[in-house]
Protein backbone atom coordinates (compact mmCIF):
# COMPACT_ATOMS: atom_id res chain seq x y z
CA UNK A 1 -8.22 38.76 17.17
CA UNK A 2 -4.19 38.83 17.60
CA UNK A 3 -2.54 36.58 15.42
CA UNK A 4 -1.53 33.10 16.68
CA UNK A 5 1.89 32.36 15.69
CA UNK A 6 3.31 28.67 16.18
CA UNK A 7 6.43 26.92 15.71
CA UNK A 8 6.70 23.16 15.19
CA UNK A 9 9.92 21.05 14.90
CA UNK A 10 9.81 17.58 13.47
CA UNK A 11 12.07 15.87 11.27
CA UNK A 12 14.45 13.72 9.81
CA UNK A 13 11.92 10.79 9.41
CA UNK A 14 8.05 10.52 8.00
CA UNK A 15 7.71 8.89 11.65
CA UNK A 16 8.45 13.05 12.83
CA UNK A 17 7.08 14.96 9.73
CA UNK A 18 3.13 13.05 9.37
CA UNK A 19 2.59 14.09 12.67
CA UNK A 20 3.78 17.68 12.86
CA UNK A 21 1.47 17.72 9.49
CA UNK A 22 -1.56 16.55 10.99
CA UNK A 23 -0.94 18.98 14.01
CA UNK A 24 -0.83 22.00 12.07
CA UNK A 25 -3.42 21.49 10.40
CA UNK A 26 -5.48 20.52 12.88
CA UNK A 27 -4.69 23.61 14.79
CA UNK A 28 -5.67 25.81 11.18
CA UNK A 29 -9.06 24.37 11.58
CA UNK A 30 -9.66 24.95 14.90
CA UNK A 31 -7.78 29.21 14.55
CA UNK A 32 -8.76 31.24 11.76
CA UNK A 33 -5.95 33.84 11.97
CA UNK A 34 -3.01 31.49 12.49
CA UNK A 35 0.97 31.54 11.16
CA UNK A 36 2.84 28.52 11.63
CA UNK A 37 6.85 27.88 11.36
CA UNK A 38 8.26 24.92 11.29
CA UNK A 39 11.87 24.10 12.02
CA UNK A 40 13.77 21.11 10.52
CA UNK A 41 17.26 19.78 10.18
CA UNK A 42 19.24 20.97 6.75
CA UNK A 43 19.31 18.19 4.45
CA UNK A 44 16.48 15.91 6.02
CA UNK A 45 13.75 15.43 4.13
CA UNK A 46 11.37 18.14 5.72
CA UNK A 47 13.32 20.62 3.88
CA UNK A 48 11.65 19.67 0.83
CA UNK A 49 7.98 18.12 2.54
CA UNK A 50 7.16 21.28 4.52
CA UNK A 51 7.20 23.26 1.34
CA UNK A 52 5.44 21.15 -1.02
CA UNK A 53 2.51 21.46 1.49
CA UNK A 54 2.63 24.68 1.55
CA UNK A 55 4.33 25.45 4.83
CA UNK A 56 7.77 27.59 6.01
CA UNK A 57 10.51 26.14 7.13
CA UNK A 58 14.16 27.06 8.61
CA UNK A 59 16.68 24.95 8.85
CA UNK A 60 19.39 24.12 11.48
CA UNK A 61 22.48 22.74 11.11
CA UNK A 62 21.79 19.68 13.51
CA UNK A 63 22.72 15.81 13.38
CA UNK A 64 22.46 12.80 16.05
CA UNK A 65 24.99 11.72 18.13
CA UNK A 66 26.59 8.56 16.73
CA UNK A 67 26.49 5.97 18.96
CA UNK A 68 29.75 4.26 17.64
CA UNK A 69 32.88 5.65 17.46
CA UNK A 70 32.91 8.03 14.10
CA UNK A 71 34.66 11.34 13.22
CA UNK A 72 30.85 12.27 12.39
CA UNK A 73 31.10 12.85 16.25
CA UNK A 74 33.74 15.66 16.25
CA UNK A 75 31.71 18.11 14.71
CA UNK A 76 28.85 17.52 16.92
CA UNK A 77 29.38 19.81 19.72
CA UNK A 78 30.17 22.59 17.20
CA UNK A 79 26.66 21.67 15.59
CA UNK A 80 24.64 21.56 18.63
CA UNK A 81 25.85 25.63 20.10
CA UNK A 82 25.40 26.64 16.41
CA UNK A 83 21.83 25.10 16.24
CA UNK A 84 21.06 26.71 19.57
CA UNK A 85 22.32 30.44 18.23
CA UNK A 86 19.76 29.97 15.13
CA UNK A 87 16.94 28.98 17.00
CA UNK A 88 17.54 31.47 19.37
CA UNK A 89 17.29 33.92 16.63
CA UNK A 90 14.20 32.41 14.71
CA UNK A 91 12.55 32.49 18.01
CA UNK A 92 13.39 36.63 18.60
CA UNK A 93 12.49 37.40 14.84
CA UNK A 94 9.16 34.89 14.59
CA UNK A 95 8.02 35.85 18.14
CA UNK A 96 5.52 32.42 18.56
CA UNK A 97 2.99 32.07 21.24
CA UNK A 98 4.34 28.22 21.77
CA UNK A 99 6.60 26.07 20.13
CA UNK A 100 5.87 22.21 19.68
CA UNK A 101 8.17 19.30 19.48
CA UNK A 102 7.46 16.02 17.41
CA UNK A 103 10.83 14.49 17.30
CA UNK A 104 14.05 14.36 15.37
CA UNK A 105 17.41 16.38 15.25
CA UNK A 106 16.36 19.92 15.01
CA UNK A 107 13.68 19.53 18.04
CA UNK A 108 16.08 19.64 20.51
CA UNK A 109 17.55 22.98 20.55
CA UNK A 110 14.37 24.79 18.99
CA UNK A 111 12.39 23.45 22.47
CA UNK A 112 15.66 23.89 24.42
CA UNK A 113 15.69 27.05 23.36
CA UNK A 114 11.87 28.03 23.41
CA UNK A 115 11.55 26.63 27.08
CA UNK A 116 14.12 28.64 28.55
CA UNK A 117 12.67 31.72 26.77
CA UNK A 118 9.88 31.26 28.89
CA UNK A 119 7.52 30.39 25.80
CA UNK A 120 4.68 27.47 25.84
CA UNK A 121 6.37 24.25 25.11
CA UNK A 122 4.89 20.91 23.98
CA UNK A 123 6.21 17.89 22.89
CA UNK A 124 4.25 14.83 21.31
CA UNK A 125 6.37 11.23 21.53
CA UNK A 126 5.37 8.94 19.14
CA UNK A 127 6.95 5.85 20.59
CA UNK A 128 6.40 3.36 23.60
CA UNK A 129 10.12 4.27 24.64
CA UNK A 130 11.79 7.65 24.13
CA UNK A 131 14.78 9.02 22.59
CA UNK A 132 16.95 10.67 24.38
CA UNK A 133 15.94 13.89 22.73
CA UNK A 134 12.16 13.91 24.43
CA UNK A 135 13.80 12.62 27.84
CA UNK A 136 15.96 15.68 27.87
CA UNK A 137 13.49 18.01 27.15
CA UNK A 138 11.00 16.30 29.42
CA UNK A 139 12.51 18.08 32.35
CA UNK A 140 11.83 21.78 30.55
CA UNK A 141 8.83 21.68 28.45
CA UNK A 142 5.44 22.20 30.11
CA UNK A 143 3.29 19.22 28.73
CA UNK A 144 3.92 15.85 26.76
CA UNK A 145 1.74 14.29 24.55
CA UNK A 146 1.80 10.27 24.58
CA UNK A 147 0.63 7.03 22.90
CA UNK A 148 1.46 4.54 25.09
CA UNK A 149 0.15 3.59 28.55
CA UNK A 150 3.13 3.92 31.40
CA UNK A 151 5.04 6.28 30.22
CA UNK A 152 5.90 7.46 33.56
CA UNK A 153 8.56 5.57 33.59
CA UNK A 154 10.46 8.06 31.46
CA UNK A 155 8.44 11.82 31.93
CA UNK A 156 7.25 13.26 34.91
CA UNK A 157 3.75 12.10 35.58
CA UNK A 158 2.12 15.73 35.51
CA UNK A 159 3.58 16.51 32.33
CA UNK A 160 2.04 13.63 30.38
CA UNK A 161 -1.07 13.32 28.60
CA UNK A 162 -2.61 10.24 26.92
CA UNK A 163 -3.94 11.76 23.50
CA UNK A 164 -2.68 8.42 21.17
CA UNK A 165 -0.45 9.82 17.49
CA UNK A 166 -1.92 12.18 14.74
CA UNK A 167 -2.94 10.21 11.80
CA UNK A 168 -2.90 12.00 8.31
CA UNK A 169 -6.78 12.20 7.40
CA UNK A 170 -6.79 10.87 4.12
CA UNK A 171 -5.55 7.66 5.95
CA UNK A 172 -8.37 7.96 8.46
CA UNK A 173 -10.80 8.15 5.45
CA UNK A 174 -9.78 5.22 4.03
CA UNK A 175 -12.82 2.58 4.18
CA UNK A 176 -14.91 3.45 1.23
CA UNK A 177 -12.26 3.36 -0.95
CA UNK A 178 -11.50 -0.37 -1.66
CA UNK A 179 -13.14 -0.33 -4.94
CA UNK A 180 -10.90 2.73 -5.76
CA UNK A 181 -7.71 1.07 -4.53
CA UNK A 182 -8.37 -1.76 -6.83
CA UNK A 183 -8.22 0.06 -9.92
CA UNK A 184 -5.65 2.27 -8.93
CA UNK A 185 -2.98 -0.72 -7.96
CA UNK A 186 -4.26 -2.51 -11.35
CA UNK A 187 -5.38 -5.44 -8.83
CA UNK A 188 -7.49 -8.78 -10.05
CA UNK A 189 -10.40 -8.33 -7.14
CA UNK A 190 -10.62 -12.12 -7.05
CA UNK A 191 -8.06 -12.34 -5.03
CA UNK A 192 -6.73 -11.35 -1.63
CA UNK A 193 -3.99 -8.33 -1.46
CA UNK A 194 -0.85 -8.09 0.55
CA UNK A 195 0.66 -4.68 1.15
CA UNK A 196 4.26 -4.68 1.98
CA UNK A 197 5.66 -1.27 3.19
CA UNK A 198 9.09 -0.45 4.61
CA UNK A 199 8.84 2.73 5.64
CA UNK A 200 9.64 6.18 4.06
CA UNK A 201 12.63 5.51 3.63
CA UNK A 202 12.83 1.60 2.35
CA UNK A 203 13.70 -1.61 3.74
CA UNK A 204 16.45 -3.29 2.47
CA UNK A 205 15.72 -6.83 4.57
CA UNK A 206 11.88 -6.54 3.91
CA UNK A 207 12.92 -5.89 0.11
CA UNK A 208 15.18 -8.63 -0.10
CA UNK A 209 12.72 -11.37 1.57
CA UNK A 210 10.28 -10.54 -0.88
CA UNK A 211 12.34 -10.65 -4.08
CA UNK A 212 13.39 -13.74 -3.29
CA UNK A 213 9.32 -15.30 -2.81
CA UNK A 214 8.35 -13.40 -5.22
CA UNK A 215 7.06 -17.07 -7.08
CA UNK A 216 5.05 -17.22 -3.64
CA UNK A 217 2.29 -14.42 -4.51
CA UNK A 218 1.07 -16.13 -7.93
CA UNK A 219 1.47 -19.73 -6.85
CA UNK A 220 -0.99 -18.69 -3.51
CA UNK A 221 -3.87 -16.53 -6.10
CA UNK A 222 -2.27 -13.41 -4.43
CA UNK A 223 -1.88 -9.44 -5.42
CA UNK A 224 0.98 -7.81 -3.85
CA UNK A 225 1.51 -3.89 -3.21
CA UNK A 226 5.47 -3.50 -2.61
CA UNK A 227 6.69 -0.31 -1.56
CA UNK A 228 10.65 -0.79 -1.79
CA UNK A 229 11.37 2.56 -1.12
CA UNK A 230 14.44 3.96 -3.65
CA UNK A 231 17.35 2.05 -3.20
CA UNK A 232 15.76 -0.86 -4.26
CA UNK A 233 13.54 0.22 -6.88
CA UNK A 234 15.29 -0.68 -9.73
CA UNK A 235 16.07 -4.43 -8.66
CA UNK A 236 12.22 -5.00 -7.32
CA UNK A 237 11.17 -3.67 -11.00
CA UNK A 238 13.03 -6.13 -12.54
CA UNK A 239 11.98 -8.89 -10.24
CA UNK A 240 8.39 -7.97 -10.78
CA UNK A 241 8.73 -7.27 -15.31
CA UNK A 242 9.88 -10.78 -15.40
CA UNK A 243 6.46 -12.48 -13.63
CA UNK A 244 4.26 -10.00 -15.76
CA UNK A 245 1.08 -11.03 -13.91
CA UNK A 246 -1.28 -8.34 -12.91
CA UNK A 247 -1.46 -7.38 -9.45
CA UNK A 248 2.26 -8.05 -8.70
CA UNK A 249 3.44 -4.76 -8.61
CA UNK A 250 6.24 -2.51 -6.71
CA UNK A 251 6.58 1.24 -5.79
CA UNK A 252 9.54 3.27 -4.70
CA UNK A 253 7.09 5.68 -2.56
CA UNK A 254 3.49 5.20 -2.70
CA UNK A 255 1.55 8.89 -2.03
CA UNK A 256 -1.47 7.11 -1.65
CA UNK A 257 -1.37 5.16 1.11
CA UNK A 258 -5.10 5.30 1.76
CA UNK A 259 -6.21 3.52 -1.22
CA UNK A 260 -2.94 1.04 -0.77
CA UNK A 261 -4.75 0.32 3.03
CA UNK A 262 -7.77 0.19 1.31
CA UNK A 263 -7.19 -2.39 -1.10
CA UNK A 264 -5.00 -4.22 1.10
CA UNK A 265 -6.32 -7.76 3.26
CA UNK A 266 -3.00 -8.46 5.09
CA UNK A 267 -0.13 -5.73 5.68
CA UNK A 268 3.62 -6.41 6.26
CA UNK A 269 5.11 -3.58 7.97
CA UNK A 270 7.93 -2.12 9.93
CA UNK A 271 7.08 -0.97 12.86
CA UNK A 272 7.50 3.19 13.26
CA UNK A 273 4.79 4.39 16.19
CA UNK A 274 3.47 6.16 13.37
CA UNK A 275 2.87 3.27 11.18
CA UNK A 276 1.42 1.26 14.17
CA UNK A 277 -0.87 3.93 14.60
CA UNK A 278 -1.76 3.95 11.28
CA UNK A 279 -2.18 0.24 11.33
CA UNK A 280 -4.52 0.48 14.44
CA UNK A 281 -6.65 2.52 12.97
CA UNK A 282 -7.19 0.49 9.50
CA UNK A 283 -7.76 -2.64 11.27
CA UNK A 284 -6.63 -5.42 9.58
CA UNK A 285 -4.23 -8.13 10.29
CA UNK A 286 -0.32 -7.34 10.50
CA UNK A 287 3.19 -8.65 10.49
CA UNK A 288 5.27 -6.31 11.69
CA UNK A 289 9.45 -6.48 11.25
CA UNK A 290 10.25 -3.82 13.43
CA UNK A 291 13.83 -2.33 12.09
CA UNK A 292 16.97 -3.15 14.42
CA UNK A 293 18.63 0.36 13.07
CA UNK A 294 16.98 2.98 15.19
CA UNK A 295 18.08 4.43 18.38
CA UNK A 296 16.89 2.67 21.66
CA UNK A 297 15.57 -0.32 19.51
CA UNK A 298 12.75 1.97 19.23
CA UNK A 299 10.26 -0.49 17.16
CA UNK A 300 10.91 -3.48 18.50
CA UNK A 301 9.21 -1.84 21.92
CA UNK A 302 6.62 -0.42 19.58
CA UNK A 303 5.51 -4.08 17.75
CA UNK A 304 5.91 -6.14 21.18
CA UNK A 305 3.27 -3.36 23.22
CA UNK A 306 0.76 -4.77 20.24
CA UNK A 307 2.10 -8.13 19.65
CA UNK A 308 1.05 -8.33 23.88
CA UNK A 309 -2.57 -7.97 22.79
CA UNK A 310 -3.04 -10.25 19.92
CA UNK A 311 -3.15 -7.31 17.97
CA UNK A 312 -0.63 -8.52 15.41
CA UNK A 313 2.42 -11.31 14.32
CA UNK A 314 5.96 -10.16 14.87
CA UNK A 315 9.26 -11.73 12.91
CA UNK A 316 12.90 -10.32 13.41
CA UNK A 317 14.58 -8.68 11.18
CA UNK A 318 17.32 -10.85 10.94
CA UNK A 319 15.01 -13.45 10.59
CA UNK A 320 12.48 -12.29 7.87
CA UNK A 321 14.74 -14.22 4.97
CA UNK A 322 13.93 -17.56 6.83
CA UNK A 323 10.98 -16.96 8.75
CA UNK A 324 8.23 -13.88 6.89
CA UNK A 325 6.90 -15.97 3.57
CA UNK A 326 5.93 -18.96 6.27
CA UNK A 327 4.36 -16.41 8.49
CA UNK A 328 2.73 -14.50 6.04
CA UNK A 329 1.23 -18.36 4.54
CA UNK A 330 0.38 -19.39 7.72
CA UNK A 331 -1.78 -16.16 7.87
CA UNK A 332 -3.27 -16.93 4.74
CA UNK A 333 -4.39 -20.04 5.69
CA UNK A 334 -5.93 -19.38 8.87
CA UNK A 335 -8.99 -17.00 8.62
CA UNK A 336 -10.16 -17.50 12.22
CA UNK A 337 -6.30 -15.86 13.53
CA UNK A 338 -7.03 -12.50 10.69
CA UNK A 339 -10.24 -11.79 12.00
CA UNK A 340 -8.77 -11.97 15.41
CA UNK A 341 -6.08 -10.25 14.97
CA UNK A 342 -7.87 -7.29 12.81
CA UNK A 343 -10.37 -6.95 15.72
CA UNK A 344 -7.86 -6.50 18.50
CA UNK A 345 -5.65 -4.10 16.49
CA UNK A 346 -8.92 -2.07 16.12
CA UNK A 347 -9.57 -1.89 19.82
CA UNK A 348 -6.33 0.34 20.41
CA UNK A 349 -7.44 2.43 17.37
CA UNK A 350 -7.39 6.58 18.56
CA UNK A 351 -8.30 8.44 15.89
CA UNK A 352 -8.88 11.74 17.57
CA UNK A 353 -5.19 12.70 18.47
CA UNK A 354 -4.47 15.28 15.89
CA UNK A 355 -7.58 17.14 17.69
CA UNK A 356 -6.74 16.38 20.97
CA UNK A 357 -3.16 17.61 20.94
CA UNK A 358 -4.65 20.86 19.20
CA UNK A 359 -6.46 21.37 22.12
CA UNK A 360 -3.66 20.83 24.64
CA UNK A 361 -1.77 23.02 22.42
CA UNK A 362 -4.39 26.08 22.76
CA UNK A 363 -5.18 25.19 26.44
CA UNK A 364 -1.82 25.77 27.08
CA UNK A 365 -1.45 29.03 25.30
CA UNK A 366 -4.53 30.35 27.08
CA UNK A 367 -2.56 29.52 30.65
């Protein structure tokens, strides 16, 4: 059997990178005799992810647009015809049977590119409303992949297909592991655990709201799991050294975020599709901050499509000083509104993407 060669581009984000992940390997389960490129943006962290799982990667010399005025801007135009060149030459030298899109900088030309070359093209959005990137190539590529419900409104309607976002599988596996997460975070099992989590990448309001109630998780019989991310490491540390009471402790990146779900009873959370989908799929109650610095107010779209079901609590970000401690105590208190909101989160669980976009990915090579 010829060899199946397949280039994905994904980046800048985890939000991007988890699902290309999960997509490759979902497609090396399903081909034996499979090579797969991926394409990122120099400097972003899938230069260095890719790799450490074992994976290729090119970059291209690619940024976003910024929306404010900025000399960042000049070089843009330079940046997107150079990107184009490159991808036009990884595409001649690597030769791939269809190139897939999951968002971020480098995407755009790579699938730009690919389309034109009359290769297979497939993109996967993440969120409930798209970047400009994926509306662009929306008019080129043969078939999106979607998580929301009406996203007509944005792609042609034969293009789409509902398959939900890939979730990494160790995340999926993460119910029999409580016991494991408990020893792990060095929690005290009599009590309830709150997982706080900003994001790859940190959140400095999240952060901030929390140091400053950090009194909040003994006084309430509480463990807390605080991902800071790295700017904020160092302050959160010190925060936490001077309670010295187990089960309040902090993380710059936490690499096991199965046994952190595991252990956890409530979750604060921004609100990257990626993360929601995550969420969805562990099931238990939420408060999600959805971050006001992404393009097209991305999460705030993402939180309210599950805040609309009962599926979870929502506080602004510019609110989460005054308003996330009260939230998060109100939760406490009020067992009847967890259960409820754990169950409806669960209902718009899909934990089958990663498989279903591999097979919209060979269906279309096949064509």
């Amino acid at each position: 059997m010829k060899q199946l060669k397949v280039i994905i581009s994904g980046g800048g984000t985890g939000g991007h990178i988890f699902p290309a992940l999960a997509i490759a390997k979902a497609l090396e389960k399903k081909v034996d005799n499979i090579e797969i490129l991926f394409v990122g943006a120099k400097g972003r962290m899938e230069m260095a992810k890719m790799p450490a799982e074992g994976y290729k990667i090119k970059g291209l010399w690619i940024s976003g647009f910024q929306r404010r005025i900025s000399i960042d801007n000049l070089s843009f135009p330079f940046k997107v015809i150079n990107s184009l060149l490159k991808a036009k030459k990884i595409i001649k030298n690597f030769k791939p049977d269809i190139a897939i899109g999951t968002g971020g900088y480098a995407s755009g030309p790579l699938l730009f590119v690919a389309a034109k070359s009359s290769i297979p093209t497939l993109v996967q959005e993440q969120n409930s409303y798209p970047g400009i990137t994926n509306k662009i190539l929306s008019k080129v590529v043969n078939k999106i992949c979607v998580a929301y419900d009406n996203m007509e409104r944005f792609f042609p309607k034969n293009k789409i297909i509902f398959t939900g976002n890939p979730i990494r599988q160790d995340v999926l596996e993460f119910a029999s592991k409580k016991q494991l997460g408990i020893t792990h975070f060095n929690l005290d099992e009599n009590k309830k655990t709150v997982l706080v989590i900003g994001g790859s990448l940190g959140a400095r309001t999240i952060n901030k709201a929390i140091d400053k109630n950090i009194n909040f998780f003994g006084e309430n019989n509480l463990n807390l799991i605080w991902q800071t991310g790295i700017s904020y490491q160092e302050k959160a540390e010190q925060t936490v050294k001077s309670k010295s009471a187990k089960g309040i402790n902090t993380y710059a990146f936490i690499k096991q975020m199965d046994l952190a779900y595991a252990a956890a009873d409530i979750i604060i959370s921004r609100a990257g599709a990626i993360a929601i989908s995550e969420l969805c799929c562990i099931g238990k109650a939420c408060i999600l901050i959805p971050s006001p610095n992404v393009s097209e107010d991305h999460q705030t779209k993402n939180a309210q499509a599950v805040v609309n079901k009962k599926a979870a609590l929502l506080v602004k970000d510019k609110e989460a000083a005054s308003k996330l401690v009260n939230c998060l105590q109100k939760l406490i208190e009020d067992n009847r509104l967890q259960t409820e909101l754990s169950e409806n989160i669960k209902k718009i669980a899909v934990t089958n993407a990663s498989e279903s976009i591999a097979n919209e990915v060979l269906a279309l090579i096949k064509k």
